[in-house]
C-alpha atoms as a PDB file:
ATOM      1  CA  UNK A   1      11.029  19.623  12.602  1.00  0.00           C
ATOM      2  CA  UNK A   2      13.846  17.680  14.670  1.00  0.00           C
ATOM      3  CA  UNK A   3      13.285  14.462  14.290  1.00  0.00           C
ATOM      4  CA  UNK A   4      11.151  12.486  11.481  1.00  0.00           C
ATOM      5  CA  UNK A   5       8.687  11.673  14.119  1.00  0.00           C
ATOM      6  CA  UNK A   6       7.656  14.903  14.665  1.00  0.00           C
ATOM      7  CA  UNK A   7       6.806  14.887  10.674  1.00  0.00           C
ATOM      8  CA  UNK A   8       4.833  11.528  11.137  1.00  0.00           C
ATOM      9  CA  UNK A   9       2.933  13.269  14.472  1.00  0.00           C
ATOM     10  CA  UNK A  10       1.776  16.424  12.166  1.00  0.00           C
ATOM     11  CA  UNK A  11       0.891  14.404   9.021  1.00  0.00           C
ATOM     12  CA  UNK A  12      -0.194  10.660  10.411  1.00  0.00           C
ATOM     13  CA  UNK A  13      -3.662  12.169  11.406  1.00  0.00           C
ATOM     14  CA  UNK A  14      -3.865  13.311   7.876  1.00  0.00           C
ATOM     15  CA  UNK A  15      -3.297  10.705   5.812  1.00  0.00           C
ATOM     16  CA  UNK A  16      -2.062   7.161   8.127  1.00  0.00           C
ATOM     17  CA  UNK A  17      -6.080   5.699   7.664  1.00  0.00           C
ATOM     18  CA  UNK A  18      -6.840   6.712   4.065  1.00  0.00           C
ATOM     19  CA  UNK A  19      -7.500   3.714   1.250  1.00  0.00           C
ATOM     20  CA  UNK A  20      -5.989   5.731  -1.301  1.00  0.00           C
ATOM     21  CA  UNK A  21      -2.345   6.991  -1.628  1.00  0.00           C
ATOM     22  CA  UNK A  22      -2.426  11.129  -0.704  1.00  0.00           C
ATOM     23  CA  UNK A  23       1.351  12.635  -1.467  1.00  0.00           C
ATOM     24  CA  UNK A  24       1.917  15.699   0.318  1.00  0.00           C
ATOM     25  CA  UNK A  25       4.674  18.462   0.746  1.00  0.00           C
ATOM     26  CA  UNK A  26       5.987  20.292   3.987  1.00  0.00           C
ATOM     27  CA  UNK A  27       7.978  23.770   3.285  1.00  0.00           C
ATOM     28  CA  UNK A  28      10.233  24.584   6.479  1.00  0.00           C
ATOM     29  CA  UNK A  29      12.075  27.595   7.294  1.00  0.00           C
ATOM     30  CA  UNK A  30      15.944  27.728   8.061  1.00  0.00           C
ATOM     31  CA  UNK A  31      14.962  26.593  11.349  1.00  0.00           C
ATOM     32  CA  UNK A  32      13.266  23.808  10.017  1.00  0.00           C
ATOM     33  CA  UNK A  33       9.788  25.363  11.187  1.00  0.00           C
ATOM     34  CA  UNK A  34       6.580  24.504   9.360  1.00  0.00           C
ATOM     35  CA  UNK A  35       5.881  27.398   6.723  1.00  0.00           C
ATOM     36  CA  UNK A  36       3.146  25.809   4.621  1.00  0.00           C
ATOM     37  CA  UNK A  37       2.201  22.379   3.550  1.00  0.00           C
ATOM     38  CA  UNK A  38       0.136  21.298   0.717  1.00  0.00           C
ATOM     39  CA  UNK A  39      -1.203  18.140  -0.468  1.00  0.00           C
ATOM     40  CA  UNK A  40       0.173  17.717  -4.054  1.00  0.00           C
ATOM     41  CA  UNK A  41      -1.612  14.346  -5.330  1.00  0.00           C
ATOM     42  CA  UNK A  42      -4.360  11.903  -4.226  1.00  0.00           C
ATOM     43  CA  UNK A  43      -3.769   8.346  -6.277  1.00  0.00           C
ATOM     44  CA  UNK A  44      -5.698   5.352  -6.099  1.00  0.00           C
ATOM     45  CA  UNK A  45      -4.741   1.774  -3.866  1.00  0.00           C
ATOM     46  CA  UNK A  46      -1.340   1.586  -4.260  1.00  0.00           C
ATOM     47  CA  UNK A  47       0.051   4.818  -5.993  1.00  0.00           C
ATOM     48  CA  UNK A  48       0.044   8.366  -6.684  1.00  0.00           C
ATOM     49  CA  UNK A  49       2.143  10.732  -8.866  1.00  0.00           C
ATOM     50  CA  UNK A  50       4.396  13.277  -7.345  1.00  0.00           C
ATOM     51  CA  UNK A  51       5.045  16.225  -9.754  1.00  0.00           C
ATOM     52  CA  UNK A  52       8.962  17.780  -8.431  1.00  0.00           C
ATOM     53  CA  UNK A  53       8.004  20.927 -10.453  1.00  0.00           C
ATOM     54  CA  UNK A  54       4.831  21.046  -8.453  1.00  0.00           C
ATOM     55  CA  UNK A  55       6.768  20.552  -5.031  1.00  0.00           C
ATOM     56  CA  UNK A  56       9.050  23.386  -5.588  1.00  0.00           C
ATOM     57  CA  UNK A  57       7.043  25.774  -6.734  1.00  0.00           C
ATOM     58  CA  UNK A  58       4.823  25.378  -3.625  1.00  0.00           C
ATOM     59  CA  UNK A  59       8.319  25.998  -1.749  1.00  0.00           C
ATOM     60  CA  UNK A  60       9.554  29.288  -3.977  1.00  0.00           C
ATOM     61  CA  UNK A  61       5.939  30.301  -3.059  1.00  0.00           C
ATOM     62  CA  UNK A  62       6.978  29.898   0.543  1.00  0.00           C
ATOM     63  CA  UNK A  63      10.598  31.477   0.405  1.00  0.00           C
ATOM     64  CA  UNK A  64      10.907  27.968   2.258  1.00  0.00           C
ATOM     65  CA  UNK A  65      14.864  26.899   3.000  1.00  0.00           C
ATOM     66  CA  UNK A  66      13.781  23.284   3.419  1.00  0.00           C
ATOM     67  CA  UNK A  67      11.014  20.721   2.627  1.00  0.00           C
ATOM     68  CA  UNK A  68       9.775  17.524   3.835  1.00  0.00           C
ATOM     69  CA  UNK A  69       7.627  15.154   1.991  1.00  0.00           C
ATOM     70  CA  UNK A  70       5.524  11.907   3.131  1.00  0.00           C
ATOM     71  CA  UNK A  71       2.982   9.912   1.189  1.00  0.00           C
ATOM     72  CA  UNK A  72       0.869   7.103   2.774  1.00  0.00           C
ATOM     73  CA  UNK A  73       0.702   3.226   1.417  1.00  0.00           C
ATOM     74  CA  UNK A  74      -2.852   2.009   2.542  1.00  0.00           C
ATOM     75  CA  UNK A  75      -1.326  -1.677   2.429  1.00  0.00           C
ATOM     76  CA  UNK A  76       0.469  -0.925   5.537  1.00  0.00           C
ATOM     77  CA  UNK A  77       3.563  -1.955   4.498  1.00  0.00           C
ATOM     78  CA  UNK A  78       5.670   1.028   5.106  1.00  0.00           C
ATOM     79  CA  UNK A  79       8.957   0.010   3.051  1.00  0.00           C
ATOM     80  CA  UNK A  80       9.640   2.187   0.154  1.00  0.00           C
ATOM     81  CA  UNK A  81       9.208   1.393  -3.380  1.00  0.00           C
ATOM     82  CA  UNK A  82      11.877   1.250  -5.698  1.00  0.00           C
ATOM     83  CA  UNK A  83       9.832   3.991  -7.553  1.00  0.00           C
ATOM     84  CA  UNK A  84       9.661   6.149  -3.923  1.00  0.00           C
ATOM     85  CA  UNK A  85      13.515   5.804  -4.389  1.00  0.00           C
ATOM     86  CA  UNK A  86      14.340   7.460  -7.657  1.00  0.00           C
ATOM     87  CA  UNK A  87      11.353   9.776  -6.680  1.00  0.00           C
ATOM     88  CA  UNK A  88      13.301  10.934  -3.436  1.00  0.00           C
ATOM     89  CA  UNK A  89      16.820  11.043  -5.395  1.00  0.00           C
ATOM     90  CA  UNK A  90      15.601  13.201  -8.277  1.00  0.00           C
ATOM     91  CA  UNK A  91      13.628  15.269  -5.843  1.00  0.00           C
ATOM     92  CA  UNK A  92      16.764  15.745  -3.376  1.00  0.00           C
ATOM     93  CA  UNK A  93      18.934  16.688  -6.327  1.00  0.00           C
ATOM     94  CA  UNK A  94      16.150  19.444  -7.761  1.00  0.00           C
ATOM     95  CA  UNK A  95      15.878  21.044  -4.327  1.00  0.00           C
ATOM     96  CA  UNK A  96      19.658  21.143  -3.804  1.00  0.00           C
ATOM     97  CA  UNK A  97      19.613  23.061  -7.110  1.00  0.00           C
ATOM     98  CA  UNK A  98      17.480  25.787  -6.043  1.00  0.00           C
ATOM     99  CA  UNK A  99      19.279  25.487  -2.757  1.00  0.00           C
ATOM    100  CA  UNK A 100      16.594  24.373  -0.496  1.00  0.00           C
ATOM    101  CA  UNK A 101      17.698  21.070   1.571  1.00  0.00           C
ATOM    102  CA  UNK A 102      15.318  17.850   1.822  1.00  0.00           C
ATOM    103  CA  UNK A 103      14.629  16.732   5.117  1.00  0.00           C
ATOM    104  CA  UNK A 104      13.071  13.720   4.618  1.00  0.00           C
ATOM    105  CA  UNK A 105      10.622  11.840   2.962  1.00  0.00           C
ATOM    106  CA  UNK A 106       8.301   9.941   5.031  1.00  0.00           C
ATOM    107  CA  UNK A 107       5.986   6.886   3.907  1.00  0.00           C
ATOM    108  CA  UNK A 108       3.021   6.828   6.525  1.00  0.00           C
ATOM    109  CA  UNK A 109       0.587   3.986   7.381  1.00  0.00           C
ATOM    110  CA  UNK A 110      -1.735   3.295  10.137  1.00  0.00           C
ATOM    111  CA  UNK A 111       0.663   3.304  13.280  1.00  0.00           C
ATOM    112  CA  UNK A 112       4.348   2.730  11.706  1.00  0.00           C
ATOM    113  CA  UNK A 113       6.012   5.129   8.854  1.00  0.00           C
ATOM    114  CA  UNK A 114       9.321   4.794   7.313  1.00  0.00           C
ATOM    115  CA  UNK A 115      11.944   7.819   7.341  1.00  0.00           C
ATOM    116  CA  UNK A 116      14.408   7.940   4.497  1.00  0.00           C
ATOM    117  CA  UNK A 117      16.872  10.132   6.867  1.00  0.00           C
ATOM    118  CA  UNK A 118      16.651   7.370   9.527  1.00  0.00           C
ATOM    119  CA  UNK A 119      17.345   4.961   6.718  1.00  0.00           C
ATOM    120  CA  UNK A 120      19.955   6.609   5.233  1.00  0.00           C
ATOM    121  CA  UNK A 121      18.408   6.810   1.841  1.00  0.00           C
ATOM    122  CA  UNK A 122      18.863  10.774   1.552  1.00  0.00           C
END
């Protein structure tokens, strides 16, 4: 992973179409390589819990350095929540605990996504 697009290339064919919210977590190496991802919640229309203890156990199971998350929004309206917010700060603060880094948290619809890292919101 070098750029947030080449997150939104590996996950938009998984989840960009769906009509339910799928939340989903990307463990990355020290050279940011894919390791593992898993899909940690399907939701309903317009939301979907994300567990952080879920998300970093999936990464301690990896040994992963780093991790990347994205969600869809079937809407199509790519702009973060103010829930996908404090979801990204608690999440970025957790990781940095067990020193892994966040990458980026992605928010994927049907041909557009949003990047946190592009939007400075990491």
């Amino acid at each position: 992973i070098r750029h947030s697009r080449d997150i939104y290339e590996y996950m938009a064919r998984r989840i960009a179409d769906l009509n339910y919210e799928e939340f989903w977590a990307i463990a990355t190496n020290r050279n940011n390589r894919i390791i593992g991802t898993r899909k940690i919640s399907s939701g309903g229309i317009d939301s979907t819990s994300a567990d952080i203890r879920m998300i970093l156990r999936f990464c301690i199971e990896h040994a992963a350095s780093g991790l990347a998350v994205c969600h869809n929004h079937p809407s199509g309206n790519p702009k973060p929540s103010e829930s996908d917010i404090r979801l990204t700060n608690r999440l970025k603060h957790a990781a940095e605990l067990m020193d892994m880094r966040l990458l980026d948290h992605l928010i994927i619809t049907d041909g557009a996504y949003t990047s946190f890292a592009d939007e400075a919101l990491l």
